[in-house]
C-alpha atoms as a PDB file:
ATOM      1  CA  UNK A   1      20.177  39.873 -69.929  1.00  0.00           C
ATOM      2  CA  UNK A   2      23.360  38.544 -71.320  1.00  0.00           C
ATOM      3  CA  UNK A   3      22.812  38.437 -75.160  1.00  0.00           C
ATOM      4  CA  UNK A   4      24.461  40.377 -77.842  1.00  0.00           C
ATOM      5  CA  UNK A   5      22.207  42.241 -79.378  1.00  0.00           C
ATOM      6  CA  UNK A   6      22.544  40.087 -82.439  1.00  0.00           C
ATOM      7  CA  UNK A   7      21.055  36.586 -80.343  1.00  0.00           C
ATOM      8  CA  UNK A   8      18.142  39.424 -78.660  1.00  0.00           C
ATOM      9  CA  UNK A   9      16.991  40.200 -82.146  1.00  0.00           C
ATOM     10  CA  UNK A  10      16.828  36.630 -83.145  1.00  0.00           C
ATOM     11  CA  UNK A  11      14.929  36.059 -79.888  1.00  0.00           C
ATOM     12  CA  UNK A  12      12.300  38.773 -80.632  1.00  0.00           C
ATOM     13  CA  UNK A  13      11.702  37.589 -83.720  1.00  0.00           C
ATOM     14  CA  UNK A  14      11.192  34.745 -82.902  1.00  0.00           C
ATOM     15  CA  UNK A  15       8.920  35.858 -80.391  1.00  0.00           C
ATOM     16  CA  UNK A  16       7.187  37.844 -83.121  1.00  0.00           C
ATOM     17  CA  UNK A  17       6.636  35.596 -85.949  1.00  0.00           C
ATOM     18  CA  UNK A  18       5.078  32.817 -82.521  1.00  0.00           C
ATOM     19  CA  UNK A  19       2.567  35.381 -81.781  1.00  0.00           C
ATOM     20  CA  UNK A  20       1.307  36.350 -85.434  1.00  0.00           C
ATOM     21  CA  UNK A  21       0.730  32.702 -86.363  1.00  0.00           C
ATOM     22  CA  UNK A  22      -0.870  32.419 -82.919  1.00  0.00           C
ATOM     23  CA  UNK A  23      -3.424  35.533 -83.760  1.00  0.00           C
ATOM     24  CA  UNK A  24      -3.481  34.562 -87.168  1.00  0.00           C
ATOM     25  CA  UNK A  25      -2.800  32.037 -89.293  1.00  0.00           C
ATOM     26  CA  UNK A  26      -3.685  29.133 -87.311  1.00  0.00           C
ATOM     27  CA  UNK A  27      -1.712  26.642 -88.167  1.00  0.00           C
ATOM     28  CA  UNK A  28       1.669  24.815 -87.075  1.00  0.00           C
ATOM     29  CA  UNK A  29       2.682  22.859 -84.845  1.00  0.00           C
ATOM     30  CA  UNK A  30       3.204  23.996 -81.049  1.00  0.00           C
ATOM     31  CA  UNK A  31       3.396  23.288 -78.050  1.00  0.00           C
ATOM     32  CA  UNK A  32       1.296  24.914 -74.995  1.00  0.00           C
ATOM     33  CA  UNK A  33       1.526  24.940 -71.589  1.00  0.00           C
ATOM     34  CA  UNK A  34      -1.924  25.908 -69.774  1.00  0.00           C
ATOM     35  CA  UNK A  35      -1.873  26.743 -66.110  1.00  0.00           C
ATOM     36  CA  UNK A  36      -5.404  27.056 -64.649  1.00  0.00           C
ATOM     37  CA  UNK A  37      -5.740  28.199 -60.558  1.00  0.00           C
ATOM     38  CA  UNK A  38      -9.644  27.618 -60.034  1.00  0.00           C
ATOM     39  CA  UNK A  39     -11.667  26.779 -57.475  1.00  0.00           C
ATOM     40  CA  UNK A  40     -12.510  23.178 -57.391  1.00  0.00           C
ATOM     41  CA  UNK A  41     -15.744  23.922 -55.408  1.00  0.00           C
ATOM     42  CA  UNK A  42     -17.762  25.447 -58.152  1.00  0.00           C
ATOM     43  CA  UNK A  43     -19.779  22.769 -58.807  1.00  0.00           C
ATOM     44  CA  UNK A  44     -19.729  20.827 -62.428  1.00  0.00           C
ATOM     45  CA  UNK A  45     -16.070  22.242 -62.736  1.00  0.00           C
ATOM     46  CA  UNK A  46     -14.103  19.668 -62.134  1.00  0.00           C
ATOM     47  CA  UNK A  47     -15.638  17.559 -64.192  1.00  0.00           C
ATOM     48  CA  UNK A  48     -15.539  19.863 -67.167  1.00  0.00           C
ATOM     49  CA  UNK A  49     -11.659  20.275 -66.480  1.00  0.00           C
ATOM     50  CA  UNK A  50     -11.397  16.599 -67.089  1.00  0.00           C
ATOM     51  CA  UNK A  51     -13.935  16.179 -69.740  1.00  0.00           C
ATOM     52  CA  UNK A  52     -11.938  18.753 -71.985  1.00  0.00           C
ATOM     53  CA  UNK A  53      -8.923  17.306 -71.264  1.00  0.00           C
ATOM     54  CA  UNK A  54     -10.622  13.838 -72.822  1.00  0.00           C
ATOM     55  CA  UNK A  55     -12.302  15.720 -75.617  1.00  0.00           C
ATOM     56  CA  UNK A  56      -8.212  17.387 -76.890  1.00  0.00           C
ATOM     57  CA  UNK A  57      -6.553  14.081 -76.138  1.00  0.00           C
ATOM     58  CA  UNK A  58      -5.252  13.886 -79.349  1.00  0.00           C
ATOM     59  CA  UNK A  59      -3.239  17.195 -78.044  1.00  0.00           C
ATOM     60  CA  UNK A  60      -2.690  16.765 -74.308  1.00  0.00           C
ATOM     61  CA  UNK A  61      -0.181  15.417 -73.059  1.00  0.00           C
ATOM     62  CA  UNK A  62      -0.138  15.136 -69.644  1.00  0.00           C
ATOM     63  CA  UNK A  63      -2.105  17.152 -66.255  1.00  0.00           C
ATOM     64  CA  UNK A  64      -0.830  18.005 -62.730  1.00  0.00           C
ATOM     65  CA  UNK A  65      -3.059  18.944 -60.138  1.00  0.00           C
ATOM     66  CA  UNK A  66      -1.919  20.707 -57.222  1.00  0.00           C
ATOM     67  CA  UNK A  67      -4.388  21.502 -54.279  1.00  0.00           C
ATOM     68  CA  UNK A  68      -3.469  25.096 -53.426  1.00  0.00           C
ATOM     69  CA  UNK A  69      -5.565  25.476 -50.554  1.00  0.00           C
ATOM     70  CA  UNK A  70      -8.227  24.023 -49.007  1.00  0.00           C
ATOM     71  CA  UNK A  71     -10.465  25.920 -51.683  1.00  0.00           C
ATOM     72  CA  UNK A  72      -8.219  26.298 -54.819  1.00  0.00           C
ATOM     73  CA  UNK A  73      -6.262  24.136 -56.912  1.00  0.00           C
ATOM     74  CA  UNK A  74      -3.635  24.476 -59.526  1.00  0.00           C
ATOM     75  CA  UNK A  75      -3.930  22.723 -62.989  1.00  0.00           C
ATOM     76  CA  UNK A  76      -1.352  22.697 -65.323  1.00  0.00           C
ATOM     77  CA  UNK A  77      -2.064  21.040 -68.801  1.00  0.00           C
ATOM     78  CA  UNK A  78       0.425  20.085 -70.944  1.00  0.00           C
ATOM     79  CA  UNK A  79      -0.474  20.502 -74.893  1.00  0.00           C
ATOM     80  CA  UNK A  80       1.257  19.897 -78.211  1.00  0.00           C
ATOM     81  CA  UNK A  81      -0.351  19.630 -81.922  1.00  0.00           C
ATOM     82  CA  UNK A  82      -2.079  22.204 -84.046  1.00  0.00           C
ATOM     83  CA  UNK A  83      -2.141  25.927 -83.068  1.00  0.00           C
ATOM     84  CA  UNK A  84      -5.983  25.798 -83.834  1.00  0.00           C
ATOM     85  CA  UNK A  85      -6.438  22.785 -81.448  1.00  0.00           C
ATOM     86  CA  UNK A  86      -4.421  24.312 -78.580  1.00  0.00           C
ATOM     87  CA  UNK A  87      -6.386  27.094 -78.942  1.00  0.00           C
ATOM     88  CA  UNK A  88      -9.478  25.929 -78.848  1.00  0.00           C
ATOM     89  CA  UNK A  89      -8.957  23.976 -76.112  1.00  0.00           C
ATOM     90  CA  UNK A  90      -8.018  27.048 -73.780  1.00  0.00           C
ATOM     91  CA  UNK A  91     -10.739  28.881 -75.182  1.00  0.00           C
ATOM     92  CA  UNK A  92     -13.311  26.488 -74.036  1.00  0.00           C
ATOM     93  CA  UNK A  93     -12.348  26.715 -70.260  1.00  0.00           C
ATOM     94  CA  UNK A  94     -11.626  30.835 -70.461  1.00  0.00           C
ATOM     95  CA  UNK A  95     -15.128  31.775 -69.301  1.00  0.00           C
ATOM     96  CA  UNK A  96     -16.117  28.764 -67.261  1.00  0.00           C
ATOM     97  CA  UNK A  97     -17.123  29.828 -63.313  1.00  0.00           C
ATOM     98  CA  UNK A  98     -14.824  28.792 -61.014  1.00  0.00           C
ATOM     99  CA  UNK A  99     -11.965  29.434 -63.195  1.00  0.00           C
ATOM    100  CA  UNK A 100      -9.954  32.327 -61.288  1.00  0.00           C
ATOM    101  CA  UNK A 101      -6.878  32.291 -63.663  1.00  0.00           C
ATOM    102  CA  UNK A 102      -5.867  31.111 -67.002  1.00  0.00           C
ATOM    103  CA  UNK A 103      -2.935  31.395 -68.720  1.00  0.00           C
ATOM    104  CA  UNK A 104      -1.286  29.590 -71.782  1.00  0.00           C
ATOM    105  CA  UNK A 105       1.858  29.807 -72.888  1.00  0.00           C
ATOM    106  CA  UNK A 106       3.481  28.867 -76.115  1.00  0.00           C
ATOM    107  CA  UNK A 107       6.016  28.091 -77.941  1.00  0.00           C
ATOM    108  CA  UNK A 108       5.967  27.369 -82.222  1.00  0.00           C
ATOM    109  CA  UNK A 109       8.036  23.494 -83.104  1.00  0.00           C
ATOM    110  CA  UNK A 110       7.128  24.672 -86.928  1.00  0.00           C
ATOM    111  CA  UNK A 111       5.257  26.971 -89.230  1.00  0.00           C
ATOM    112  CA  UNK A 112       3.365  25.051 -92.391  1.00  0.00           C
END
């Protein structure tokens, strides 16, 4: 990989102490990035997809949509703010039909 194993330790870490406060403490700062392949068919999703993305404002920062298909598309959300915040806002599209994929993706700017 190219690291000494000093600079891999610090790395995992790192990566360690990210996903504890992720699973929990709940609270920091982060940022997020949520990719979302679903099928923009289902009706009602769409519109929930944007309605979410109005409802975190105050931790998204920006949306690309990518049409996939003719059937699926590709949204990739863009989130920083409070761990609790970024979470919750993935949460609330996890289960929604239509949804195929979800993934976030993290990344701590500070522990409090």
């Amino acid at each position: 990989m190219g690291y000494d194993r000093s600079k891999a330790i610090q790395l995992a870490m790192r990566d360690f102490m990210t996903e504890y406060v992720w699973k929990y403490e709940e609270r920091g700062l982060a940022i997020g990035i949520m990719t979302v392949i679903y099928d923009h068919e289902t009706r009602g999703l769409e519109e929930t997809l944007t309605s979410t993305q109005h409802a975190y404002r105050d931790v998204t920062i920006s949306a690309l949509h990518v049409h996939l298909d003719e059937r699926n598309c590709l949204l990739v959300i863009v989130l920083r703010g409070e761990v609790r915040a970024i979470r919750e806002a993935a949460t609330k599209l996890m289960g929604k039909r239509g949804i195929k994929q979800l993934k976030l993706t993290t990344a701590m700017l500070e522990h409090k």
